[in-house]
Protein backbone atom coordinates (compact mmCIF):
# COMPACT_ATOMS: atom_id res chain seq x y z
CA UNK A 1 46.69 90.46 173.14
CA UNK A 2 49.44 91.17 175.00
CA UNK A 3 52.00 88.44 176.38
CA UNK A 4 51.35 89.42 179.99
CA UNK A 5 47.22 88.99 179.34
CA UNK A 6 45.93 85.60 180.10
CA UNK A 7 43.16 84.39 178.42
CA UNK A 8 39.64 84.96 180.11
CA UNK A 9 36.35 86.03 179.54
CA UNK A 10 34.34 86.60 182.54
CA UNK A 11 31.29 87.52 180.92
CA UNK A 12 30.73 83.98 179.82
CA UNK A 13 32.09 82.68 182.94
CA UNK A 14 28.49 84.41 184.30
CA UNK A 15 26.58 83.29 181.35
CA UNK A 16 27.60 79.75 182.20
CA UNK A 17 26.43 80.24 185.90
CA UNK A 18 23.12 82.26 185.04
CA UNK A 19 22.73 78.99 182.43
CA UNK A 20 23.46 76.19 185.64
CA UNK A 21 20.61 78.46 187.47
CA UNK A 22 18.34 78.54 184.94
CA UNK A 23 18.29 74.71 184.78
CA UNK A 24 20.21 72.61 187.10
CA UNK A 25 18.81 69.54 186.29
CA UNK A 26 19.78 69.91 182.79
CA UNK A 27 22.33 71.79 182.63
CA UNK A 28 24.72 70.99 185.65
CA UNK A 29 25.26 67.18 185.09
CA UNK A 30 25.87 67.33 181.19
CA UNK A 31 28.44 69.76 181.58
CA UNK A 32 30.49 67.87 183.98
CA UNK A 33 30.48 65.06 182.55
CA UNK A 34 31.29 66.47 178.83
CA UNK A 35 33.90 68.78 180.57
CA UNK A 36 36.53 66.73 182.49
CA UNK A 37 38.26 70.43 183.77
CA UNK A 38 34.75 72.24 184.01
CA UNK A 39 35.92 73.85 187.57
CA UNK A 40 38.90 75.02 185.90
CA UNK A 41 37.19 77.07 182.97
CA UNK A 42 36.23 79.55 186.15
CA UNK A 43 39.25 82.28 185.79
CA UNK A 44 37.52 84.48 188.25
CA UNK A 45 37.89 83.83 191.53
CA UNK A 46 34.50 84.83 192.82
CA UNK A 47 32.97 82.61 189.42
CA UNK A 48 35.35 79.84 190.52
CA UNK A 49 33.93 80.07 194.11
CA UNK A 50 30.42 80.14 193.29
CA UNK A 51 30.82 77.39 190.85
CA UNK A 52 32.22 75.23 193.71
CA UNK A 53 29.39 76.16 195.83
CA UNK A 54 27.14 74.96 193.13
CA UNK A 55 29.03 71.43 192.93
CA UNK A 56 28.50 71.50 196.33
CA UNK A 57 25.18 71.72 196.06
CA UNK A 58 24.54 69.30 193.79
CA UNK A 59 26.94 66.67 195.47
CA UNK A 60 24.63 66.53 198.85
CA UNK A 61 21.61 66.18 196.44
CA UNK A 62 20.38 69.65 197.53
CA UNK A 63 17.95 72.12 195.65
CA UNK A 64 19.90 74.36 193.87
CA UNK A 65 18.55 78.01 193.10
CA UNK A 66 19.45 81.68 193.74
CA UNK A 67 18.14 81.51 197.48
CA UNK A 68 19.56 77.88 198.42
CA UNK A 69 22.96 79.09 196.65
CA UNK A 70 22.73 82.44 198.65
CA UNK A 71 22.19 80.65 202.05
CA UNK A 72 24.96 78.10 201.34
CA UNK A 73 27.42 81.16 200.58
CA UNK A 74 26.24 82.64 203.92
CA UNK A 75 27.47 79.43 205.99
CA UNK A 76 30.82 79.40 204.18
CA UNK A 77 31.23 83.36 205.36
CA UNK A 78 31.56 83.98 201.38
CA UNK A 79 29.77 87.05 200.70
CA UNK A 80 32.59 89.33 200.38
CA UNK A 81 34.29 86.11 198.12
CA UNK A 82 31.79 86.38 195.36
CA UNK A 83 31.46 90.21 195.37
CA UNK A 84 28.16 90.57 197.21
CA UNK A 85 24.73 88.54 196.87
CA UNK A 86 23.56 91.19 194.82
CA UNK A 87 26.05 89.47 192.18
CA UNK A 88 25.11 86.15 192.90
CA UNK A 89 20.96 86.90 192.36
CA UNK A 90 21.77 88.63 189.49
CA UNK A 91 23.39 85.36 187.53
CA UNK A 92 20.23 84.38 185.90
CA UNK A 93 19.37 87.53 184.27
CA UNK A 94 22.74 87.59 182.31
CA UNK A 95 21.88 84.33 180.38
CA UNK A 96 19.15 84.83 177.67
CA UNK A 97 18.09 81.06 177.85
CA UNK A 98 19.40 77.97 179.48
CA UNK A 99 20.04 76.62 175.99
CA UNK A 100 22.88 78.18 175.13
CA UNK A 101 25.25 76.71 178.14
CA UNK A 102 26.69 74.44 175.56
CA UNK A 103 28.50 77.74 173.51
CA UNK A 104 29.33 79.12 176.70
CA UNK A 105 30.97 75.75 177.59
CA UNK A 106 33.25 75.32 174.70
CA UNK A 107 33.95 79.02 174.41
CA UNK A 108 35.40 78.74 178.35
CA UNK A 109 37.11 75.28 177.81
CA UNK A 110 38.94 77.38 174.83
CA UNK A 111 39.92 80.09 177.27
CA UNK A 112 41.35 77.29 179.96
CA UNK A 113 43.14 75.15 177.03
CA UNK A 114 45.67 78.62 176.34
CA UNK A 115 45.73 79.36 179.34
CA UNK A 116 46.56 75.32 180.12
CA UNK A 117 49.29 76.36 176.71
CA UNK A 118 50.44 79.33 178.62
CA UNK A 119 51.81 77.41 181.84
CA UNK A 120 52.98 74.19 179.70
CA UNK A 121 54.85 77.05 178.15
CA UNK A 122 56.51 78.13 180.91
CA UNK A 123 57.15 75.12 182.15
CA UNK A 124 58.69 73.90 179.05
CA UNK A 125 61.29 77.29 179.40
CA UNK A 126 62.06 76.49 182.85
CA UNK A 127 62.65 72.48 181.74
CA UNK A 128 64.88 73.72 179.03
CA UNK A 129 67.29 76.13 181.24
CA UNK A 130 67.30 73.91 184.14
CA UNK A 131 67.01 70.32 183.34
CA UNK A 132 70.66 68.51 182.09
CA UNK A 133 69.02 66.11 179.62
CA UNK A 134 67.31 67.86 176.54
CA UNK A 135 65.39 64.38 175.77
CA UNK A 136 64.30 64.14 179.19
CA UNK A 137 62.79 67.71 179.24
CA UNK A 138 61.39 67.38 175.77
CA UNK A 139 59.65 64.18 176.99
CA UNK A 140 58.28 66.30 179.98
CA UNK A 141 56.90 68.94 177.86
CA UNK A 142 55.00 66.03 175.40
CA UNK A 143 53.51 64.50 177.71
CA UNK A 144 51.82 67.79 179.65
CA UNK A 145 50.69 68.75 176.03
CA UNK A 146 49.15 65.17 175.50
CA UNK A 147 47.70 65.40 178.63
CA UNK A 148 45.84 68.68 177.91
CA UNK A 149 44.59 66.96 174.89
CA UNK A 150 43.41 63.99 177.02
CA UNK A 151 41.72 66.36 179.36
CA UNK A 152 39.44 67.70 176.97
CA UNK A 153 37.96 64.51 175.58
CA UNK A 154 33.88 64.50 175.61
CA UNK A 155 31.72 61.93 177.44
CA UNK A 156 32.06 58.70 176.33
CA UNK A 157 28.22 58.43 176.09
CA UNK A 158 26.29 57.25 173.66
CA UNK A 159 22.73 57.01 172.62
CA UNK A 160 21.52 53.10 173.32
CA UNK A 161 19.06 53.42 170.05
CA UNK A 162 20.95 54.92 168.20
CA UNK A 163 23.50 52.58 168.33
CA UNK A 164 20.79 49.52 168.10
CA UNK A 165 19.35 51.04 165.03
CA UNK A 166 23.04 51.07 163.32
CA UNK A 167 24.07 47.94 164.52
CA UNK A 168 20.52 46.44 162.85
CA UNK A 169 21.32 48.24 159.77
CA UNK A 170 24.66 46.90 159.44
CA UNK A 171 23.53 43.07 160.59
CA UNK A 172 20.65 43.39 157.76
CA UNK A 173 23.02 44.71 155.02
CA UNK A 174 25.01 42.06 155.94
CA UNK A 175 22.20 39.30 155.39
CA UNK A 176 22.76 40.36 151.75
CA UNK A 177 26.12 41.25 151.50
CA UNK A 178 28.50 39.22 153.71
CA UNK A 179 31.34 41.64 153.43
CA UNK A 180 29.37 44.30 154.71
CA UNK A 181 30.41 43.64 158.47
CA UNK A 182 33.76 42.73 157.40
CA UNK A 183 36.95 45.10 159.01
CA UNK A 184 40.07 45.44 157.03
CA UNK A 185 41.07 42.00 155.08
CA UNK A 186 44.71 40.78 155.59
CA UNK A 187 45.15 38.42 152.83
CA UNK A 188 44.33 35.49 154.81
CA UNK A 189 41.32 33.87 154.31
CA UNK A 190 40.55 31.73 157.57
CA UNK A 191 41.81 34.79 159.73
CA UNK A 192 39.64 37.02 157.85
CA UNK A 193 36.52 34.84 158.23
CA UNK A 194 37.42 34.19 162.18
CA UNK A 195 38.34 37.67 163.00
CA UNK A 196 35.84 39.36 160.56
CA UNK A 197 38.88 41.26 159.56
CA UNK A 198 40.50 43.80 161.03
CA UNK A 199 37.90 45.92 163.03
CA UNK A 200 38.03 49.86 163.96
CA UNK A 201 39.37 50.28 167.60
CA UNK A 202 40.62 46.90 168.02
CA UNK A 203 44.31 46.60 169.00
CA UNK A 204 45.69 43.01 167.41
CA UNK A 205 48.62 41.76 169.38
CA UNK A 206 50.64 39.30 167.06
CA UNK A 207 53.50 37.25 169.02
CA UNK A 208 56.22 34.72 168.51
CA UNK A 209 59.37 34.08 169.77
CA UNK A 210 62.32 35.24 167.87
CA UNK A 211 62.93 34.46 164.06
CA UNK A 212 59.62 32.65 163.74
CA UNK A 213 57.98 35.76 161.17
CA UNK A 214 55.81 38.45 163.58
CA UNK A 215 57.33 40.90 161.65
CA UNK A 216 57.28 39.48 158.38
CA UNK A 217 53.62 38.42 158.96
CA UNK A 218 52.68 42.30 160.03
CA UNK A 219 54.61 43.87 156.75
CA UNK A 220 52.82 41.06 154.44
CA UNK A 221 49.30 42.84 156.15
CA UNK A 222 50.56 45.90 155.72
CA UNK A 223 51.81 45.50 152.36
CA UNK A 224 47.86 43.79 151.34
CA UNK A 225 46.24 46.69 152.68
CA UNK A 226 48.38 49.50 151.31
CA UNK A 227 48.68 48.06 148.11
CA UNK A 228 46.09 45.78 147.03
CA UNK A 229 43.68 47.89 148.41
CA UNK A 230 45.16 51.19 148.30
CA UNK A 231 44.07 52.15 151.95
CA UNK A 232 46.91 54.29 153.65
CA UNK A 233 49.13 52.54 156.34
CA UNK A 234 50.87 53.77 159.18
CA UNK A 235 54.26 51.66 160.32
CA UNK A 236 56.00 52.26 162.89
CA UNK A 237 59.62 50.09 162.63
CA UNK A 238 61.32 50.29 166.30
CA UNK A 239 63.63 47.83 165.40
CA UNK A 240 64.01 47.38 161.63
CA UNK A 241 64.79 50.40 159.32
CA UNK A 242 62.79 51.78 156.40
CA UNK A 243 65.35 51.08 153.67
CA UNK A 244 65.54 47.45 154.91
CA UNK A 245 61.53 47.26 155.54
CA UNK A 246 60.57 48.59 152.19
CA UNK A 247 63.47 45.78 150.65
CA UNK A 248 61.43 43.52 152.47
CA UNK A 249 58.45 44.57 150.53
CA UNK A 250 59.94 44.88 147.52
CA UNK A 251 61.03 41.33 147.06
CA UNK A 252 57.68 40.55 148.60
CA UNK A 253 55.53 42.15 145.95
CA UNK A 254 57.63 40.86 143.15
CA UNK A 255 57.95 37.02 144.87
CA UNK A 256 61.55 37.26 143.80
CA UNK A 257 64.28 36.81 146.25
CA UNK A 258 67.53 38.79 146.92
CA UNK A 259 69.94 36.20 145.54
CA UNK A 260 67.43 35.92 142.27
CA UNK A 261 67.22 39.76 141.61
CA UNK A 262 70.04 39.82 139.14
CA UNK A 263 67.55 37.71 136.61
CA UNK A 264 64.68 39.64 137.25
CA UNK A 265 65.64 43.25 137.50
CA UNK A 266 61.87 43.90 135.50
CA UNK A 267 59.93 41.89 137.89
CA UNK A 268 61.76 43.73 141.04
CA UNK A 269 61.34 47.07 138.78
CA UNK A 270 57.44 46.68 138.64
CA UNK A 271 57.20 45.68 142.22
CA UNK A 272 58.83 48.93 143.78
CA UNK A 273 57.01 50.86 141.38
CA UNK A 274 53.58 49.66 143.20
CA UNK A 275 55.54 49.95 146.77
CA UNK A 276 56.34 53.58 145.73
CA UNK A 277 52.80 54.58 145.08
CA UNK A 278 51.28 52.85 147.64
CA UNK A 279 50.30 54.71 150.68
CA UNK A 280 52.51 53.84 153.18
CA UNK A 281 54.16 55.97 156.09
CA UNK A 282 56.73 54.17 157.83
CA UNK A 283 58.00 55.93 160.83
CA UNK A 284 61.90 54.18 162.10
CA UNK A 285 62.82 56.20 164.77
CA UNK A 286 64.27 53.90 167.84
CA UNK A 287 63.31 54.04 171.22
CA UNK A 288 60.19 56.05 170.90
CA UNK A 289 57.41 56.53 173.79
CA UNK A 290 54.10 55.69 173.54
CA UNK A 291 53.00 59.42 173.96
CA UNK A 292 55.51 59.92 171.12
CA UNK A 293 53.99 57.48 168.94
CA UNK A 294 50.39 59.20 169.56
CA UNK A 295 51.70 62.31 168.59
CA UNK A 296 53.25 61.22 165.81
CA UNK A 297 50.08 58.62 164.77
CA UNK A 298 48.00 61.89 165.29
CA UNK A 299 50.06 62.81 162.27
CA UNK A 300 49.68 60.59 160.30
CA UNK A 301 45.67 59.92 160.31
CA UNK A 302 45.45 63.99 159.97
CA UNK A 303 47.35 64.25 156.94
CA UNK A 304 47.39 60.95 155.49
CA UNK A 305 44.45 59.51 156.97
CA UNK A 306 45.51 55.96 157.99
CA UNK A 307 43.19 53.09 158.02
CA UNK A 308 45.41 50.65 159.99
CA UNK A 309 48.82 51.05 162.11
CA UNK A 310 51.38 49.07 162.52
CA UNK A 311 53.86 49.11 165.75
CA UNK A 312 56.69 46.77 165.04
CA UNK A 313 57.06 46.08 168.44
CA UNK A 314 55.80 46.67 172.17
CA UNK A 315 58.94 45.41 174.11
CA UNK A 316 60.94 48.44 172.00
CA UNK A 317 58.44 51.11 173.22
CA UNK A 318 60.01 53.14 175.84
CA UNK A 319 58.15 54.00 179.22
CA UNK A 320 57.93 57.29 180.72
CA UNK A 321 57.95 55.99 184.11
CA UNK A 322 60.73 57.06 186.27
CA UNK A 323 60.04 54.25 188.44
CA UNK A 324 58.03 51.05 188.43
CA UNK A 325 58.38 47.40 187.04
CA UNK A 326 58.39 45.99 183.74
CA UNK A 327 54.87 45.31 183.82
CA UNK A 328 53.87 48.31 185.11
CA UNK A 329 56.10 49.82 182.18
CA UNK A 330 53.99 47.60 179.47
CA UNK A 331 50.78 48.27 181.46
CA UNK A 332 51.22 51.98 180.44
CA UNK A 333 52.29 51.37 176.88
CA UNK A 334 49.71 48.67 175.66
CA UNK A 335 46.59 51.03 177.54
CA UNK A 336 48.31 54.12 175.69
CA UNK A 337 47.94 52.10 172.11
CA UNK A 338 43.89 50.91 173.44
CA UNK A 339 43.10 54.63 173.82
CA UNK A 340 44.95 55.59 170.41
CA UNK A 341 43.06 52.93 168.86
CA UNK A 342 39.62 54.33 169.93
CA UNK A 343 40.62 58.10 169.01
CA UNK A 344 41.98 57.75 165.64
CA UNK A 345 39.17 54.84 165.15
CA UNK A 346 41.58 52.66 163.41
CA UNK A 347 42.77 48.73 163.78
CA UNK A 348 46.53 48.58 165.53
CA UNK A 349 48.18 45.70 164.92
CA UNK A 350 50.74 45.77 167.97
CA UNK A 351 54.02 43.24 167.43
CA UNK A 352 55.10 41.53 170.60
CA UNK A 353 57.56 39.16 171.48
CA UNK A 354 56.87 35.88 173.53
CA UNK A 355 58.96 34.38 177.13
CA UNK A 356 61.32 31.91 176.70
CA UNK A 357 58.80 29.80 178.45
CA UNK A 358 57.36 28.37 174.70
CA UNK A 359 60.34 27.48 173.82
CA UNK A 360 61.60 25.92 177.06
CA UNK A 361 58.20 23.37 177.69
CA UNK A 362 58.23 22.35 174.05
CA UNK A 363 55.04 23.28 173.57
CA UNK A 364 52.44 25.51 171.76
CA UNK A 365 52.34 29.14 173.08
CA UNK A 366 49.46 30.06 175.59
CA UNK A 367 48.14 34.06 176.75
CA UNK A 368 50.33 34.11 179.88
CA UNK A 369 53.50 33.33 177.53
CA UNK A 370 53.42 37.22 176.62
CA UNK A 371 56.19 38.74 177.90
CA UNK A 372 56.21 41.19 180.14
CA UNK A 373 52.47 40.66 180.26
CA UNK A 374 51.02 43.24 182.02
CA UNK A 375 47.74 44.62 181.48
CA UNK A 376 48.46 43.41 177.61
CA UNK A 377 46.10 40.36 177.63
CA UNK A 378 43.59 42.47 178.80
CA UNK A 379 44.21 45.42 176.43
CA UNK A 380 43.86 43.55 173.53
CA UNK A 381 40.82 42.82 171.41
CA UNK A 382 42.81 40.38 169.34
CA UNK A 383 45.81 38.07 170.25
CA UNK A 384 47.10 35.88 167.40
CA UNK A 385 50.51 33.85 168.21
CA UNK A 386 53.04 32.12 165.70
CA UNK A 387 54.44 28.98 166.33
CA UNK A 388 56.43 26.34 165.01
CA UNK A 389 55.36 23.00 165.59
CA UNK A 390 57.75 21.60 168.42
CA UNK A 391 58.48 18.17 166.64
CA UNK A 392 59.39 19.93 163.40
CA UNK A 393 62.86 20.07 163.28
CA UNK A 394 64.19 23.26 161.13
CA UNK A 395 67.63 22.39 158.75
CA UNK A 396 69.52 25.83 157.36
CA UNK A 397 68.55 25.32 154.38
CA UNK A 398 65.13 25.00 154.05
CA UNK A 399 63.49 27.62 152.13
CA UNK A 400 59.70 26.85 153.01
CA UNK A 401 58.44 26.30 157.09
CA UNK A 402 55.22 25.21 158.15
CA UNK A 403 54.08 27.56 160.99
CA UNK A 404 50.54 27.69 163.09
CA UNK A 405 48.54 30.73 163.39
CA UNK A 406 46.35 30.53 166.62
CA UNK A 407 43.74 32.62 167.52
CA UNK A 408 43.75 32.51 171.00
CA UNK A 409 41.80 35.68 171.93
CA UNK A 410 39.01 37.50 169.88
CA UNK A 411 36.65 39.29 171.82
CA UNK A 412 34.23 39.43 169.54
CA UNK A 413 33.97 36.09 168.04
CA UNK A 414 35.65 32.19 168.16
CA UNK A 415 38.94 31.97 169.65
CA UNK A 416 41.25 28.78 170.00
CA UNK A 417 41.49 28.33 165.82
CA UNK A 418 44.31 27.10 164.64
CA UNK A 419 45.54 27.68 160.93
CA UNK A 420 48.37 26.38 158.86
CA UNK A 421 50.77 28.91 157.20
CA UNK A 422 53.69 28.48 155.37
CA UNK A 423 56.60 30.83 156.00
CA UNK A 424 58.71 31.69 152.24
CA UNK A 425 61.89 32.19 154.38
CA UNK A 426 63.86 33.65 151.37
CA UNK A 427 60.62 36.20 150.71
CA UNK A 428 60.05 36.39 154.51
CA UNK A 429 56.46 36.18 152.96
CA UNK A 430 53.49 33.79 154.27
CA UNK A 431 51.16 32.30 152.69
CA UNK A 432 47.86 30.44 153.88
CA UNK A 433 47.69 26.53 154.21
CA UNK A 434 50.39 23.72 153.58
CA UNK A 435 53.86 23.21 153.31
CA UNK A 436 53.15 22.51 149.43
CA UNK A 437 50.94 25.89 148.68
CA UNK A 438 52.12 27.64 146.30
CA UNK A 439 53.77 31.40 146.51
């Protein structure tokens, strides 16, 4: 094909008509809502036309056949716009059988994604000659490409049943086999058995004011699932950087400090051996966007096929709004990580930091302590918080903390649980239950 040619095929563009004729009823309201762009797959102008008189059609609840689409032309003073009525009556007998709309349908929305490519294209050569800032353009261009992605997305229907019948299965394997409902464990026993684990789609916000552990807490997850149970992980460190993250799990694995290495070179030497083969994919690149993280998370489940991602944290996330609040800022970056949650079909645990508020009342976190809140408390499927107790006075030189771990969201099952952790400061490890467990 020539570079000049845009993508069309206007043969289908009449099978899909002659297919809406054959059945309306059937046809007409499954493809719009599977097709998001379905008026756009019409190339043709006269197709495009008649599809709109179709729509139109159907919006005022009117019959819809050759002679009702005829006389509704007439009105409009369209003959001459669809190339004659004789076209028009003639739709029906270039589709075999009503059946096959659903070919025709993904054959056209193939045609309008390059041609979709084409103008992003363009666009993207204009961006580059004329726009100062090569980040800013390249930012531009991502997010019309995402978009195109987004626009193609199928119905979000499902079959009731069908989805009773697998929930019924699952409830009576589960009568049996208690782990059978369970998500992704996290090493933690009570959060396991109030969370059910980690479950697909859900995003898990985990917040605490500075220096308290969030991202210590979301490596020692991370470090569970990728090692102890060899499913691949996904990090994404906005603040920290990969050499110093896998150090981190290094000394976590081996339970060794930094200042004790010297002593145990064969313990550390055995421990980055199992961080090297374990399946992690830690991404450290500052300041990214959401829509860059999707991209990039796209990645990542394609060729590595992640089980659970980790985004250390949401107040590092950059917006793509030119203008707006805060809020409105982390309203469009926690919604962004809900929908990448339910297309890669994957647990997100999503780091966030807490308002001074906590610290400032004494007192033990609450939901509207997120900072920045936005639309996050009502994003997330999951909110856990860490916090120290406000009478426990901290020295220097303590090498064990108490901390709480408070479930104070969970959609899906008890919320308001509250369970002791201790924090290994010199491992930045944690461990389940009193200041005297062990490591």
């Amino acid at each position: 094909m020539k570079i000049d040619e845009i993508p069309n095929n206007a043969d289908m563009e009449v099978g899909m008509l002659g297919c809406i004729l054959l059945s309306p009823a059937d046809v007409l309201p499954s493809f719009v809502s599977e097709h998001k762009c379905c008026a756009d797959y019409f190339y043709s102008v006269d197709n495009r036309f008649i599809f709109d008189c179709i729509l139109s059609l159907f919006n005022s609840n009117s019959l819809i056949d050759e002679l009702t689409l005829v006389n509704h032309i007439k009105k409009l003073d369209g003959e001459e716009r669809v190339g004659g009525f004789g076209h028009v009556v003639n739709l029906t007998h270039q589709a075999p059988s009503a059946h096959n709309w659903k070919y025709y349908a993904d054959e056209l929305m193939g045609y309008h994604i390059k041609r979709r490519l084409i103008e992003t294209g363009r666009e993207a050569i204009a961006s580059a000659i004329s726009e100062p800032n090569a980040a800013h353009a390249l930012e531009r261009i991502q997010r019309d490409v995402l978009a195109i992605a987004q626009d193609q997305s199928r119905a979000g229907e499902h079959d009731t049943p069908e989805l009773v019948s697998e929930y019924l299965a699952k409830l009576g394997d589960s009568i049996g086999n208690p782990n059978a409902m369970m998500g992704i464990k996290t090493s933690f026993p009570s959060l396991d058995n109030v969370l059910k684990g980690l479950q697909r789609t859900n995003i898990i916000i985990l917040a605490a004011r500075p220096s308290v552990g969030k991202t210590s807490m979301a490596v020692c997850i991370a470090r569970h699932v990728a090692v102890d149970t060899a499913m691949p992980v996904g990090i994404f460190s906005l603040e920290m950087s990969a050499a110093a993250l896998v150090q981190r799990l290094i000394h976590i694995e081996a339970g060794i400090s930094r200042d004790d290495a010297k002593d145990n070179i064969d313990k550390i030497s055995n421990a980055a051996s199992k961080i090297a083969d374990a399946p992690l994919f830690i991404d450290d690149r500052s300041g990214l966007s959401v829509q860059q993280i999707t991209a990039a998370a796209r990645r990542m489940k394609q060729q590595h096929k992640i089980k659970l991602l980790v985004i250390d944290y949401l107040q590092l996330i950059r917006s793509t709004r030119d203008r707006g609040s805060r809020n409105d800022e982390v309203t469009e970056i926690s919604s962004g990580c809900k929908g990448l949650a339910k297309e890669l079909n994957i647990p997100i645990i999503l780091v966030s930091q807490l308002s001074r508020a906590a610290d400032k009342d004494a007192r033990p976190p609450k939901l509207s302590d997120l900072r920045d809140s936005g639309s996050i408390e009502q994003d997330a499927d999951v909110v856990l918080f860490l916090w120290r107790d406000p009478d426990y006075k901290m020295n220097d030189d303590d090498l064990v903390v108490p901390v709480k771990l408070s479930v104070d969201k969970n959609r899906d099952g008890l919320s308001g649980v509250k369970i002791p952790m201790v924090f290994h400061r010199e491992l930045t490890k944690f461990v389940e239950g009193s200041i005297c467990s062990d490591i």
